[in-house]
PDB file of N, CA and C in Angstrom:
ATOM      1  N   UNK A   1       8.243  -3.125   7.672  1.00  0.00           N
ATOM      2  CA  UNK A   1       7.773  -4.452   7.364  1.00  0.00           C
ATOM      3  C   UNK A   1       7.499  -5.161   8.681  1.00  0.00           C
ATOM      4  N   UNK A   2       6.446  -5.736   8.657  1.00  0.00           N
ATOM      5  CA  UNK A   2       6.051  -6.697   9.627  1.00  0.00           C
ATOM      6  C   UNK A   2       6.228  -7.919   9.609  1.00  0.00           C
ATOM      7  N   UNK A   3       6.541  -9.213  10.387  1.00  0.00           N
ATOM      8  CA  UNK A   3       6.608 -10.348  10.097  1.00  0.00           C
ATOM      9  C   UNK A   3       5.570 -11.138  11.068  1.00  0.00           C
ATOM     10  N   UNK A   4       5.554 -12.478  10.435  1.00  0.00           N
ATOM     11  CA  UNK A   4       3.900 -12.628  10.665  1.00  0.00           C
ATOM     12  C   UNK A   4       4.710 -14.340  11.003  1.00  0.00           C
ATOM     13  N   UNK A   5       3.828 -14.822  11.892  1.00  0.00           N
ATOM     14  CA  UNK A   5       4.127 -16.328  12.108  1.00  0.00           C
ATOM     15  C   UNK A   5       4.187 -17.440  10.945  1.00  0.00           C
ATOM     16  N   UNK A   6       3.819 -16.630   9.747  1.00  0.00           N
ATOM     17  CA  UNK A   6       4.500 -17.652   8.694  1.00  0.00           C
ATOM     18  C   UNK A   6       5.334 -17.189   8.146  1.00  0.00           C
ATOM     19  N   UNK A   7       6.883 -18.013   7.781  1.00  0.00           N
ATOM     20  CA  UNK A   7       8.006 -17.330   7.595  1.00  0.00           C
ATOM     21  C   UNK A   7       7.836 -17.070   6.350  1.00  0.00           C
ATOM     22  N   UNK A   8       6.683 -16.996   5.618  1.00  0.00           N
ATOM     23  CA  UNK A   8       6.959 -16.800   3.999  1.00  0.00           C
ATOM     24  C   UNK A   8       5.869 -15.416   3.763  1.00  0.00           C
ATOM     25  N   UNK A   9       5.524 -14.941   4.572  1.00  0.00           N
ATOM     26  CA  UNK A   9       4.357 -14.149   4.950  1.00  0.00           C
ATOM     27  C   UNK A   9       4.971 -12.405   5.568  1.00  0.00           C
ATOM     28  N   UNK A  10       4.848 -11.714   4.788  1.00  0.00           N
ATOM     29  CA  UNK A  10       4.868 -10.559   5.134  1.00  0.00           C
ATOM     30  C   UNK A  10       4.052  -9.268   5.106  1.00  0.00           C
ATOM     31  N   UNK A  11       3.798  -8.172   5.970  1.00  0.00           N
ATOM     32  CA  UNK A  11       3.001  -7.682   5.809  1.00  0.00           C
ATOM     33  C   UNK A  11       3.408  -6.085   5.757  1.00  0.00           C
ATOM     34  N   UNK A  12       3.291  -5.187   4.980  1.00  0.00           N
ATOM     35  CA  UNK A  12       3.840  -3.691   4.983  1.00  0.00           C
ATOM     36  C   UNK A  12       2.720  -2.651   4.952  1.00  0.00           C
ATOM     37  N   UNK A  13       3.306  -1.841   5.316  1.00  0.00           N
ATOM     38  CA  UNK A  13       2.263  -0.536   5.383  1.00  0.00           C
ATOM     39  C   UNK A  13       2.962   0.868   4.644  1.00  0.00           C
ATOM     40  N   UNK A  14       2.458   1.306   3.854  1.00  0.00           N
ATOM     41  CA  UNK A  14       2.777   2.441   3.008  1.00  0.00           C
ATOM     42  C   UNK A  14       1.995   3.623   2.931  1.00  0.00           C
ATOM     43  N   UNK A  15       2.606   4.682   2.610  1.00  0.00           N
ATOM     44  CA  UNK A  15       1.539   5.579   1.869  1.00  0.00           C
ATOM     45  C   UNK A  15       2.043   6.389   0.766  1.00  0.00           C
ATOM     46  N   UNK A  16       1.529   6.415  -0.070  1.00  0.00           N
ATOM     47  CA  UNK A  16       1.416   7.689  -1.454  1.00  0.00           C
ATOM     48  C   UNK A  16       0.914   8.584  -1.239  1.00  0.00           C
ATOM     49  N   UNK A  17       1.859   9.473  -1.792  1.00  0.00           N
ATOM     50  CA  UNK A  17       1.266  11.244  -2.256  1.00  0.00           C
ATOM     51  C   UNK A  17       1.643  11.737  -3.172  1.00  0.00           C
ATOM     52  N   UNK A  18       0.538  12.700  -3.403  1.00  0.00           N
ATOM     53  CA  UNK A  18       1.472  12.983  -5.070  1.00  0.00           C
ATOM     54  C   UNK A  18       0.368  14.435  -4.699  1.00  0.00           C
ATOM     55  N   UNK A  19       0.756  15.212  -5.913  1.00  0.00           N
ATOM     56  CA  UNK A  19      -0.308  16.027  -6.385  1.00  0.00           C
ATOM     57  C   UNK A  19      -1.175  16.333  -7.849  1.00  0.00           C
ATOM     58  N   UNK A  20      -2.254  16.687  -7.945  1.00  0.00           N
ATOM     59  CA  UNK A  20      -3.341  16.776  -9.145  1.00  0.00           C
ATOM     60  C   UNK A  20      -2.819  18.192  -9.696  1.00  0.00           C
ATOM     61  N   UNK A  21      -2.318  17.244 -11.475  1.00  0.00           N
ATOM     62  CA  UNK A  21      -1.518  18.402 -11.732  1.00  0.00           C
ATOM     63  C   UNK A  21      -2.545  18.931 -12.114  1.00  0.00           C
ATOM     64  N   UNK A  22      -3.768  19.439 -12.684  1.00  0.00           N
ATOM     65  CA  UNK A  22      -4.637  20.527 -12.848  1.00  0.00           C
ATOM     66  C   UNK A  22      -5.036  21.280 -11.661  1.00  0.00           C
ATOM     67  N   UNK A  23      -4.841  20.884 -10.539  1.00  0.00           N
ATOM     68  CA  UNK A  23      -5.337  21.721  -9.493  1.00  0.00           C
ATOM     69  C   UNK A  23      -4.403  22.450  -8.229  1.00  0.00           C
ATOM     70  N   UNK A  24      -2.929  21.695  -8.539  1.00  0.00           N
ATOM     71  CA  UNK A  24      -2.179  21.435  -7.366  1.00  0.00           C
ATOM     72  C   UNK A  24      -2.280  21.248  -6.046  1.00  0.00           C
ATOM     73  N   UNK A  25      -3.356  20.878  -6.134  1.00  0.00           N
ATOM     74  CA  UNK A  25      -3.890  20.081  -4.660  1.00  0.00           C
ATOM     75  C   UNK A  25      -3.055  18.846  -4.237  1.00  0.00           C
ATOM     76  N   UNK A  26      -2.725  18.865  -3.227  1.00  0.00           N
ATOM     77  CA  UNK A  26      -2.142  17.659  -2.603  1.00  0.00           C
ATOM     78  C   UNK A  26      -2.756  16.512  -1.612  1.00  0.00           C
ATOM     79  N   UNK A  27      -2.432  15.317  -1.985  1.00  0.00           N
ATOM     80  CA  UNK A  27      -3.273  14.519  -1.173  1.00  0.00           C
ATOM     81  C   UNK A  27      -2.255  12.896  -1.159  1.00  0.00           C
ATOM     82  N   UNK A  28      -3.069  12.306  -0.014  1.00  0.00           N
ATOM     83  CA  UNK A  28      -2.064  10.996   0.416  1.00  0.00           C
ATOM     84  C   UNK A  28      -2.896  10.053   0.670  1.00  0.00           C
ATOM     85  N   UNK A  29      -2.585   8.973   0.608  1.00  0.00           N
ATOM     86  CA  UNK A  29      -3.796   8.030   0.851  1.00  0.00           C
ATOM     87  C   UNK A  29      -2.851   6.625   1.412  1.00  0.00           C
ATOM     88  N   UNK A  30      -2.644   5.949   2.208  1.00  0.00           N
ATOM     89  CA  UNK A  30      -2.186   4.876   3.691  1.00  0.00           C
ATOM     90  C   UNK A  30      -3.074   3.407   2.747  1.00  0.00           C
ATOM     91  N   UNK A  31      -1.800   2.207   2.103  1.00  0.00           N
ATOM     92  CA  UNK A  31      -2.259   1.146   2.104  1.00  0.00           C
ATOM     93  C   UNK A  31      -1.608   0.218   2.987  1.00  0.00           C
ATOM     94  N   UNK A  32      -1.698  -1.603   2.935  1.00  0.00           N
ATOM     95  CA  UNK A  32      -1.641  -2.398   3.376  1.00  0.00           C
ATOM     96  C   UNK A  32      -1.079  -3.255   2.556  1.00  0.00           C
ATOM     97  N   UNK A  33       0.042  -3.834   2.326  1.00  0.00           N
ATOM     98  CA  UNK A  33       0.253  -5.157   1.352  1.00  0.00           C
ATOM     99  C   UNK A  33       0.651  -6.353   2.283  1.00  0.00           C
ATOM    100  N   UNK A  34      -0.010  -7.328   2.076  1.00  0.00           N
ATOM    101  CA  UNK A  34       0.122  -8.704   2.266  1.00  0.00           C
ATOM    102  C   UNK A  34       1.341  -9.358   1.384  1.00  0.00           C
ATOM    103  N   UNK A  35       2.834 -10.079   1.623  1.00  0.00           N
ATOM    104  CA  UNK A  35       3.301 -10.177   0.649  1.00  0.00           C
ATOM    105  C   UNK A  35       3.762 -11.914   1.040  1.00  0.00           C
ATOM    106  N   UNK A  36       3.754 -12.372  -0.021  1.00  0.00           N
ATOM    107  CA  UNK A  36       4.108 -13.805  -0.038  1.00  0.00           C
ATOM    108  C   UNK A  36       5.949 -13.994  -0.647  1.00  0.00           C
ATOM    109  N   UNK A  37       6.690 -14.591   0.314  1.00  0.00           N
ATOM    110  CA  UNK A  37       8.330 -14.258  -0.284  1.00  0.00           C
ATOM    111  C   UNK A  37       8.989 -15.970  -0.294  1.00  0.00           C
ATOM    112  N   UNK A  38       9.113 -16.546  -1.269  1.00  0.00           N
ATOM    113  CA  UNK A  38       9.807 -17.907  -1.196  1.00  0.00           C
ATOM    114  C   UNK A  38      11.319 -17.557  -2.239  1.00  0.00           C
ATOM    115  N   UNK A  39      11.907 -18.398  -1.467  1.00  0.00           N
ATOM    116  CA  UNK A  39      13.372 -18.336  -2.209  1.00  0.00           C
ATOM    117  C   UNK A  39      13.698 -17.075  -2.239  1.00  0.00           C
ATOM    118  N   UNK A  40      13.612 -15.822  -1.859  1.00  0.00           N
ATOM    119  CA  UNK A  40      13.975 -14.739  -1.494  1.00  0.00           C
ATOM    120  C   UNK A  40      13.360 -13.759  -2.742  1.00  0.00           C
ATOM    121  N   UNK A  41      12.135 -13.982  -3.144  1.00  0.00           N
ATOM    122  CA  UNK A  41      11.385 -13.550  -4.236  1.00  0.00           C
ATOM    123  C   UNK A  41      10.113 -13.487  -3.846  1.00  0.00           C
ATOM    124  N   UNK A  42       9.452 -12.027  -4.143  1.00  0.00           N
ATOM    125  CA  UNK A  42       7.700 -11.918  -3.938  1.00  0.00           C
ATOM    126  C   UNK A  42       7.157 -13.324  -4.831  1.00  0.00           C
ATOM    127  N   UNK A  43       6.285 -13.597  -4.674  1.00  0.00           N
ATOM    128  CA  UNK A  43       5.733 -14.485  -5.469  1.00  0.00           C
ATOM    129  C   UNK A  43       4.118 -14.315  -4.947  1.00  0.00           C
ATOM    130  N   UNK A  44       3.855 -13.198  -4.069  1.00  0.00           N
ATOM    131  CA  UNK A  44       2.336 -13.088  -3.905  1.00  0.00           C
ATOM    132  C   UNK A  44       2.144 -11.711  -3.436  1.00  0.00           C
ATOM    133  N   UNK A  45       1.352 -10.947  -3.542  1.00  0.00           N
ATOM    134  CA  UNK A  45       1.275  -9.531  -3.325  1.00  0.00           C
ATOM    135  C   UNK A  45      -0.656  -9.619  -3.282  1.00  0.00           C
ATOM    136  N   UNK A  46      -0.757  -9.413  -2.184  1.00  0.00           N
ATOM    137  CA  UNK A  46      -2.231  -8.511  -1.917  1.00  0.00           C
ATOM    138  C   UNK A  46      -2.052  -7.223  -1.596  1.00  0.00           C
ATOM    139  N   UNK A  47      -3.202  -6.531  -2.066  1.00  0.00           N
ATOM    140  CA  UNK A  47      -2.719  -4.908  -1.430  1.00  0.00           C
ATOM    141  C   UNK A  47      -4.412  -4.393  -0.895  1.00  0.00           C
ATOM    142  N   UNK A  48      -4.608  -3.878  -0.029  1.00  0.00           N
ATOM    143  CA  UNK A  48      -5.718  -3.417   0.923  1.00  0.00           C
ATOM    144  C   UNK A  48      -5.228  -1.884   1.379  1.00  0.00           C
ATOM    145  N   UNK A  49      -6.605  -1.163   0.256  1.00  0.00           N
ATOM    146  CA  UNK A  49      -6.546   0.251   0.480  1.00  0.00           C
ATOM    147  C   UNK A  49      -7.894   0.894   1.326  1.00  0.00           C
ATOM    148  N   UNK A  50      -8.017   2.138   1.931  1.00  0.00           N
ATOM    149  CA  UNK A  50      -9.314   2.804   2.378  1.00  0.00           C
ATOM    150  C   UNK A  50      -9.755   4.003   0.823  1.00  0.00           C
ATOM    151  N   UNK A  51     -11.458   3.239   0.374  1.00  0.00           N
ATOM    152  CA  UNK A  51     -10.705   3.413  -0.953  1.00  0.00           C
ATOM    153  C   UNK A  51     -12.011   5.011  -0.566  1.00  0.00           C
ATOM    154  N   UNK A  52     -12.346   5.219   0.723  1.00  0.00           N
ATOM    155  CA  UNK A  52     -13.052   6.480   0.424  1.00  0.00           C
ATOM    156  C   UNK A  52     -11.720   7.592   1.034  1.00  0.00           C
ATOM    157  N   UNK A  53     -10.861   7.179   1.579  1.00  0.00           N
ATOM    158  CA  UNK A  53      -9.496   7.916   1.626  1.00  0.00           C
ATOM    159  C   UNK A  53      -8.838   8.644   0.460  1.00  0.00           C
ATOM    160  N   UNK A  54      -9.137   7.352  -0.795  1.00  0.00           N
ATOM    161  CA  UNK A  54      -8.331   7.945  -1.705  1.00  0.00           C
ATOM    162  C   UNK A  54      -9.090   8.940  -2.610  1.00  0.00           C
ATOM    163  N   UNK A  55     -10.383   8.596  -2.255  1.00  0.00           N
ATOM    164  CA  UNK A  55     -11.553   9.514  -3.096  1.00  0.00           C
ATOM    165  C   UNK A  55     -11.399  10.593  -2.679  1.00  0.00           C
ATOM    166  N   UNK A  56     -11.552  11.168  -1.496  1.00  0.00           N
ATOM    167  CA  UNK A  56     -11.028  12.207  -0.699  1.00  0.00           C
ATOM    168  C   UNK A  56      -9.869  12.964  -0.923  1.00  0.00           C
ATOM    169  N   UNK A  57      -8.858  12.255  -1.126  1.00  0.00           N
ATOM    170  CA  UNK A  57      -7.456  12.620  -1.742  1.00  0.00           C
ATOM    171  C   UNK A  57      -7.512  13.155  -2.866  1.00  0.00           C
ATOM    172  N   UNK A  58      -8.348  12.273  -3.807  1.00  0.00           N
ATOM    173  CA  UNK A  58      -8.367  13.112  -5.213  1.00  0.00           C
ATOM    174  C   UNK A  58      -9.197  13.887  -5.703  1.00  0.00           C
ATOM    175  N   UNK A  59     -10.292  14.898  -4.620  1.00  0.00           N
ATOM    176  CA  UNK A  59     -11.332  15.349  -4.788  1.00  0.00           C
ATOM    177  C   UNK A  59     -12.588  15.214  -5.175  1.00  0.00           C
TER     178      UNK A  59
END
């Protein structure tokens, strides 16, 4: 997790993988969430993916 000059403002980086159960191909694909946290609760979630990454990922 990243923290960002607004204290209610957070920013994370993830990735998923899984595999295609008809093919067992494996693949991963790297997002971005923007998260908004007041009173110690999300209360805002953006999420920013590379979406020819994930096309790629899933053949």
């Amino acid at each position: 997790m990243n923290e960002t000059l607004d204290p209610e403002v957070a920013v994370v980086e993830y990735e998923l993988a899984g595999e295609i159960a008809t093919t067992g191909e494996r693949g991963s694909a790297r997002f971005i969430g923007v998260l908004r946290v007041r009173d110690g609760r999300i209360v805002g979630w953006r999420e920013y993916q590379n979406t020819s990454a994930i096309q790629h990922a899933l053949g």
